[in-house]
Protein backbone atom coordinates (compact mmCIF):
# COMPACT_ATOMS: atom_id res chain seq x y z
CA UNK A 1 222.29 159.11 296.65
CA UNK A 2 219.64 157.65 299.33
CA UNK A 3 219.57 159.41 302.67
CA UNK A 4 220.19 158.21 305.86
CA UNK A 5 219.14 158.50 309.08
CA UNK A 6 222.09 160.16 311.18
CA UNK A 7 222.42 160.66 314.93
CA UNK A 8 221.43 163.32 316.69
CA UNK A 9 224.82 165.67 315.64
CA UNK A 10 226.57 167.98 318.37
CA UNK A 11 225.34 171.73 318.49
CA UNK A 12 226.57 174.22 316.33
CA UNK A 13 226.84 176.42 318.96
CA UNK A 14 226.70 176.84 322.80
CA UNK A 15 226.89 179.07 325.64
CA UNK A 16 230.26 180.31 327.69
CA UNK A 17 230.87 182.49 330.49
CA UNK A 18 232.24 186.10 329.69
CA UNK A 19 233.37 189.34 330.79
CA UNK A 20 232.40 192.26 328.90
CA UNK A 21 233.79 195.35 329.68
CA UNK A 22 232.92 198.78 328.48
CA UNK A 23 235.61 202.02 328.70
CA UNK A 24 235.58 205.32 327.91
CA UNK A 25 233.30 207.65 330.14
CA UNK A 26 231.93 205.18 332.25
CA UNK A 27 234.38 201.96 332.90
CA UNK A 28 232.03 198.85 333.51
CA UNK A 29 232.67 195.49 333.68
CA UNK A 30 229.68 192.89 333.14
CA UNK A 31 229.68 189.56 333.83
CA UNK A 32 227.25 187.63 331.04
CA UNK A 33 226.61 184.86 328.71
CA UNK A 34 228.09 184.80 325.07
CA UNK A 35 226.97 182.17 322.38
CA UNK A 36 229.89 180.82 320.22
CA UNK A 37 230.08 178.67 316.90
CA UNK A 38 230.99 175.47 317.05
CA UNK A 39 234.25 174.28 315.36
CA UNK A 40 234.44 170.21 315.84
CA UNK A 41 237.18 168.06 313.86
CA UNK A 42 235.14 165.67 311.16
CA UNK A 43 237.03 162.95 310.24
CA UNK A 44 236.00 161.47 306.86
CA UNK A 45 236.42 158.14 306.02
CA UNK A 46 235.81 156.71 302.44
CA UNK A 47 235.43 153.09 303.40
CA UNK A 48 237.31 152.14 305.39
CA UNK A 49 240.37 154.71 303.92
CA UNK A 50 240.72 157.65 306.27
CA UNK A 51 240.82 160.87 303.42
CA UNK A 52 240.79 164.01 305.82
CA UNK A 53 240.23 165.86 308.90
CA UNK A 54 238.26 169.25 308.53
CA UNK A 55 237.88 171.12 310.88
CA UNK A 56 233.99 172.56 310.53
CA UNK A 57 230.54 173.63 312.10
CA UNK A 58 228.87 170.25 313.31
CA UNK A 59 225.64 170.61 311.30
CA UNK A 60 224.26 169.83 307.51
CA UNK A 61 227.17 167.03 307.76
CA UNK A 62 225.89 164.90 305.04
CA UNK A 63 225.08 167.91 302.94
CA UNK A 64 228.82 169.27 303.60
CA UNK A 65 230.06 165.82 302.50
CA UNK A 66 228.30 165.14 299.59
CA UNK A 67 229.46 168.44 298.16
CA UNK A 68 233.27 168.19 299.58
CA UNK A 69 233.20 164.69 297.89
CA UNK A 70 232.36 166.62 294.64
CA UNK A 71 234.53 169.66 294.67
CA UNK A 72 237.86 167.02 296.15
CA UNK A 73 237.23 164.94 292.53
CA UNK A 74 236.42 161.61 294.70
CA UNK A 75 232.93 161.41 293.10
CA UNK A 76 231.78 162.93 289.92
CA UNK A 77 227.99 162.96 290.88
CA UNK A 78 226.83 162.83 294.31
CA UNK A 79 224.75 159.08 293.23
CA UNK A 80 228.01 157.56 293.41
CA UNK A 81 227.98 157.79 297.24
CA UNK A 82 225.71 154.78 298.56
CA UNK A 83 225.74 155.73 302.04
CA UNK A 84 226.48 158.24 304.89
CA UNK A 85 227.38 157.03 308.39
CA UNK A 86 227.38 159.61 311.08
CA UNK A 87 229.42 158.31 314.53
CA UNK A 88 229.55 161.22 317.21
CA UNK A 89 232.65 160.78 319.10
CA UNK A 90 233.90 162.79 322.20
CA UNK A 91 236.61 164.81 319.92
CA UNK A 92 233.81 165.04 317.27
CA UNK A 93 232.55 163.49 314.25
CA UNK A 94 233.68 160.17 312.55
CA UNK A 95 231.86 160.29 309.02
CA UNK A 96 231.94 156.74 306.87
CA UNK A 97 231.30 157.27 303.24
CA UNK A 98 230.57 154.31 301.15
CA UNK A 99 231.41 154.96 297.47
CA UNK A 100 230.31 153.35 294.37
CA UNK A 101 233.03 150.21 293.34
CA UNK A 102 234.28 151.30 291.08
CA UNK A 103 234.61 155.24 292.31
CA UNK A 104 236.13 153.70 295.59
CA UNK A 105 238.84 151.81 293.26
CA UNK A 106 239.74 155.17 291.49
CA UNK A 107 239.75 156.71 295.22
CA UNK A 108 242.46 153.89 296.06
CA UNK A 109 244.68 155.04 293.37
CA UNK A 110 244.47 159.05 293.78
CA UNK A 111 245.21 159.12 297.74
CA UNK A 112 246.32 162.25 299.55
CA UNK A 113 246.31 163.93 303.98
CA UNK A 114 244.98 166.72 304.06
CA UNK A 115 245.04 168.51 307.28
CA UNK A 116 241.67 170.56 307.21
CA UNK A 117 241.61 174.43 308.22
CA UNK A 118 238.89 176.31 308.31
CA UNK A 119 241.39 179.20 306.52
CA UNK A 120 242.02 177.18 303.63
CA UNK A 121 240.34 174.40 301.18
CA UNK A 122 243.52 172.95 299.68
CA UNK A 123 245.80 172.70 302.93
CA UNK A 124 247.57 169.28 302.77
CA UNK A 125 248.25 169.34 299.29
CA UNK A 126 251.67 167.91 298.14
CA UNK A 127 252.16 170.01 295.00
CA UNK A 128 250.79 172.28 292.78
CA UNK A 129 250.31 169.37 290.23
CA UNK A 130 247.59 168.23 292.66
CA UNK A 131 245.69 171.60 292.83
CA UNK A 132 241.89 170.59 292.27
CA UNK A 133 240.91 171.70 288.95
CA UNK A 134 237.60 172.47 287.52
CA UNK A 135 236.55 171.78 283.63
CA UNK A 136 236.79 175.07 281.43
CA UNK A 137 232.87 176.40 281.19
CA UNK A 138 231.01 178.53 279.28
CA UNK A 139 229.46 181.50 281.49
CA UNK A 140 225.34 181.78 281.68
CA UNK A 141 224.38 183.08 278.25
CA UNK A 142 222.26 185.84 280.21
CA UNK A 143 223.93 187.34 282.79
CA UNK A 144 222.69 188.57 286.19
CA UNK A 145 220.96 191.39 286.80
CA UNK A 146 222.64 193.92 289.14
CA UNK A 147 219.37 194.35 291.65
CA UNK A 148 219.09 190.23 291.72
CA UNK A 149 222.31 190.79 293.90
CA UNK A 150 220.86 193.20 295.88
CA UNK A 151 217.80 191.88 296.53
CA UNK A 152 219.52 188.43 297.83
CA UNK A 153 221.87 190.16 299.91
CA UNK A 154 219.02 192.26 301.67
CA UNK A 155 217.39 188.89 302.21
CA UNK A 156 220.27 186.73 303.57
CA UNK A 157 220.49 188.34 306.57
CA UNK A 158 217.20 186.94 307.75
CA UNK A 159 218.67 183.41 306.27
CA UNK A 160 221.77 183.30 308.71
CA UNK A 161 220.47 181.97 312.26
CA UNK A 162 223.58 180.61 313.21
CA UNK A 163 225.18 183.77 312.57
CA UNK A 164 222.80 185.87 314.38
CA UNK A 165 223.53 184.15 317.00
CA UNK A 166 227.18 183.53 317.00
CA UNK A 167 228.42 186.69 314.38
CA UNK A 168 231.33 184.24 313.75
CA UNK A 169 230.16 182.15 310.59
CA UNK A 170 230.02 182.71 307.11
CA UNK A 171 226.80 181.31 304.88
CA UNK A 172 226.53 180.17 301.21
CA UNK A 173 222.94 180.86 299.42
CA UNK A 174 221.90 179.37 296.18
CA UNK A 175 220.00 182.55 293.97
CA UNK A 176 217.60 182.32 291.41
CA UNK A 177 217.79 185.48 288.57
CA UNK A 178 215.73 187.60 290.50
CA UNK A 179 217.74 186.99 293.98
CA UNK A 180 214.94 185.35 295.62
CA UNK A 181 217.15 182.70 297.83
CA UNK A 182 216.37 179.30 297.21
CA UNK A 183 218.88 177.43 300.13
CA UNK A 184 221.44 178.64 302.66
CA UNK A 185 223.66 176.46 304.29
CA UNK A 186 226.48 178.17 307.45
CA UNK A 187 229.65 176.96 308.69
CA UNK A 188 233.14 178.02 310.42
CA UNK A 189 234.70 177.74 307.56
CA UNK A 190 233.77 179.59 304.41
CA UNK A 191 234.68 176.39 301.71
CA UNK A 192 232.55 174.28 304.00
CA UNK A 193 229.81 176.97 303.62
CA UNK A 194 229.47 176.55 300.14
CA UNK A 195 230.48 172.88 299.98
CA UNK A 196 227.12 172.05 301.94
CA UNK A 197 225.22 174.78 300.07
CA UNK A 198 226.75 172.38 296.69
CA UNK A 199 225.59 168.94 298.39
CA UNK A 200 222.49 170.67 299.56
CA UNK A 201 221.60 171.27 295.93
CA UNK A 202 222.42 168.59 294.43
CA UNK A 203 221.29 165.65 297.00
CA UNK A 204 217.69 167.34 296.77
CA UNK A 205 217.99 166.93 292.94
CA UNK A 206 219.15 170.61 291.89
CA UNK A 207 221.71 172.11 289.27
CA UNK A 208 223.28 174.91 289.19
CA UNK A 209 221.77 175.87 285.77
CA UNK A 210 219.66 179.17 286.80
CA UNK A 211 221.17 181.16 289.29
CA UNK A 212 223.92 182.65 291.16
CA UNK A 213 226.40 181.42 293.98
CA UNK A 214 226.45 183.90 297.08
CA UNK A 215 228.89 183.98 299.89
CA UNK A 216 229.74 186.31 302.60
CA UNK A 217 233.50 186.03 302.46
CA UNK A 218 236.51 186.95 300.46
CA UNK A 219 236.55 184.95 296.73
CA UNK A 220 239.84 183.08 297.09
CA UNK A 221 241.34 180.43 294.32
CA UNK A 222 239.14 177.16 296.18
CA UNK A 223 235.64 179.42 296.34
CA UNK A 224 236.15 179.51 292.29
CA UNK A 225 236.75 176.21 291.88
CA UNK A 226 234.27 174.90 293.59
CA UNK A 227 231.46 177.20 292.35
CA UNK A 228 232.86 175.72 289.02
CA UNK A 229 232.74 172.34 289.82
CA UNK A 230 229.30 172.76 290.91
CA UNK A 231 228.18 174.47 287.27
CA UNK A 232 227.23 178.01 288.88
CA UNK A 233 227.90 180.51 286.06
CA UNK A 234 228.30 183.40 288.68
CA UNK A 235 230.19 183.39 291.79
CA UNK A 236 229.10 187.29 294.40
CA UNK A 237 231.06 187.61 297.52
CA UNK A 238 230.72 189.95 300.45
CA UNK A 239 234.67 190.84 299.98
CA UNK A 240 237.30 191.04 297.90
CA UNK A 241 238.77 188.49 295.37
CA UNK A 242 242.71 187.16 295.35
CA UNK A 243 244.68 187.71 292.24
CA UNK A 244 244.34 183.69 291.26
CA UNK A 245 240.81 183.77 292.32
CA UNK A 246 240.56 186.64 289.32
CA UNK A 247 242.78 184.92 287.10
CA UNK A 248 240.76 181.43 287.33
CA UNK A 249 237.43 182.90 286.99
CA UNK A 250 238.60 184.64 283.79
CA UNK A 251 240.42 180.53 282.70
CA UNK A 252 236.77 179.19 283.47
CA UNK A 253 234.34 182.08 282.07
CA UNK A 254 232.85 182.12 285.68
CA UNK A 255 231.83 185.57 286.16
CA UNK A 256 233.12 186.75 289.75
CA UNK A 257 231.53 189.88 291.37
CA UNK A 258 232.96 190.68 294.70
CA UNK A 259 232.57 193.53 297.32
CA UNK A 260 229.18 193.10 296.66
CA UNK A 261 226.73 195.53 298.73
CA UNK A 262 222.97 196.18 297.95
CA UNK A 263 223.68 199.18 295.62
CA UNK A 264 226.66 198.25 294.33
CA UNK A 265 229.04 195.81 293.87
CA UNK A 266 232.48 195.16 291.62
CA UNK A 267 232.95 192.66 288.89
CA UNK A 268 236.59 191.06 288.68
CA UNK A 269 235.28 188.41 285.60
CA UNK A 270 232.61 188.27 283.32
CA UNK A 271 229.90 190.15 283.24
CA UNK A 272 226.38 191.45 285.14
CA UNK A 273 223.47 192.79 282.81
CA UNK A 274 223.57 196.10 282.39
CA UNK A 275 220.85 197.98 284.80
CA UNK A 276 218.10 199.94 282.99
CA UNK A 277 218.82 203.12 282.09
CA UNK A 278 222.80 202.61 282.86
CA UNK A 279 225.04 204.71 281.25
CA UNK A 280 228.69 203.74 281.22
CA UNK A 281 231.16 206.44 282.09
């Protein structure tokens, strides 16, 4: 898809006026300065066919919608968008997509609101008939090694500037087998983490062929499908999984590791390598 030259986009975060206030042995009240994340409505617009209103973290926009494009179904490869028009409004963000002809007629025929929350990826659907769904894959034929988790999670940290900042956003890394982190993208909104960590990836030309999905959040249904959609073979999160999140990593073969820490971490679906000199017990 050819990139475009946006406007400048709002901050992702800014400064307000506080009170903090400290009890116990010595009661203190401080008046200071706190940075805060962002959350700005974006209004995306395939043609001229309003399609949603997310509410998200006003940076990596065309990134986020390249990769929300993918995991909604309106585009099966990001090179069916032609274009990405950014228009900062007062409110927030009016984003024009410009699909493919042909893609755009399918759009016409498969319309749906959806109200966007940054709690949930599939708010604003009508039934469960209309539940996303990702193709049945086969898992990586080699799985992950335990310490490439560990080794990416000791790293992210380092990776999350907005979060540093703000300690209010979550942050999707892409992996390689040894952990080294190849791209991290933040947001509000954990889905809108990883779905501009997906259009990241793939609008720079990436697959999800070698590697693993990373996410500091809970793994809910939407983080599976997505991370299936995309073609990631392995899905680690920070917290735990929901019970359909389990049961459609198992339907996929996406192996699912959650409450993932440096030294340990719990699989759910699939499997991880088995560490050198393991012994099972």
């Amino acid at each position: 898809m050819p990139r475009n030259s946006p406007p400048a986009q709002p901050p992702a975060s800014h400064a307000v006026a506080v009170r903090t206030v400290r009890f116990g042995a010595a009661d203190q009240a401080l008046d200071a300065s706190a940075e805060v994340a962002v959350e700005a409505p974006i209004n995306i617009v395939y043609g001229n066919l309003p399609y949603a209103v997310m509410m998200a973290t006003p940076s990596d926009i065309e990134d986020f919608v390249a990769g929300f494009s993918l995991t909604e179904g309106i585009v099966g490869d990001v090179d069916e968008i032609r274009g990405i028009v950014l228009t900062p409004q007062a409110e927030g963000l009016v984003v024009t997509v410009e699909l493919a002809p042909g893609r755009f007629r399918e759009h016409l025929a498969r319309r749906r609101n959806l109200s966007g929350r940054t709690s949930c990826g599939l708010c604003g659907v009508e039934g469960l008939a209309d539940l996303p769904t990702a193709e049945t894959r086969t898992a990586a034929a080699t799985p992950i090694a335990p310490a490439a988790i560990g080794a990416a999670l000791c790293a992210l940290e380092l990776r999350q500037p907005l979060h540093r900042l703000t300690r209010s956003v979550h942050a999707a890394a892409w992996c390689d087998r040894d952990g080294a982190i190849l791209a991290v993208r933040e947001d509000v909104g954990r889905h809108n983490a990883l779905d501009k960590l997906i259009g990241a990836r793939l609008r720079a030309g990436h697959d999800a062929s070698d590697g693993f999905v990373l996410v500091t959040s809970r793994a809910s249904f939407e983080m599976v499908e997505k991370a299936a959609i995309f073609g990631a073979g392995t899905l680690v999160t920070i917290s735990a999984p929901t019970s359909l999140a389990i049961e459609r990593a198992n339907a996929l073969g996406l192996t699912l590791v959650c409450i993932a820490r440096a030294d340990s971490a719990t699989v759910f679906a699939g499997r991880l390598a088995d560490p050198v000199g393991s012994e099972v017990r």
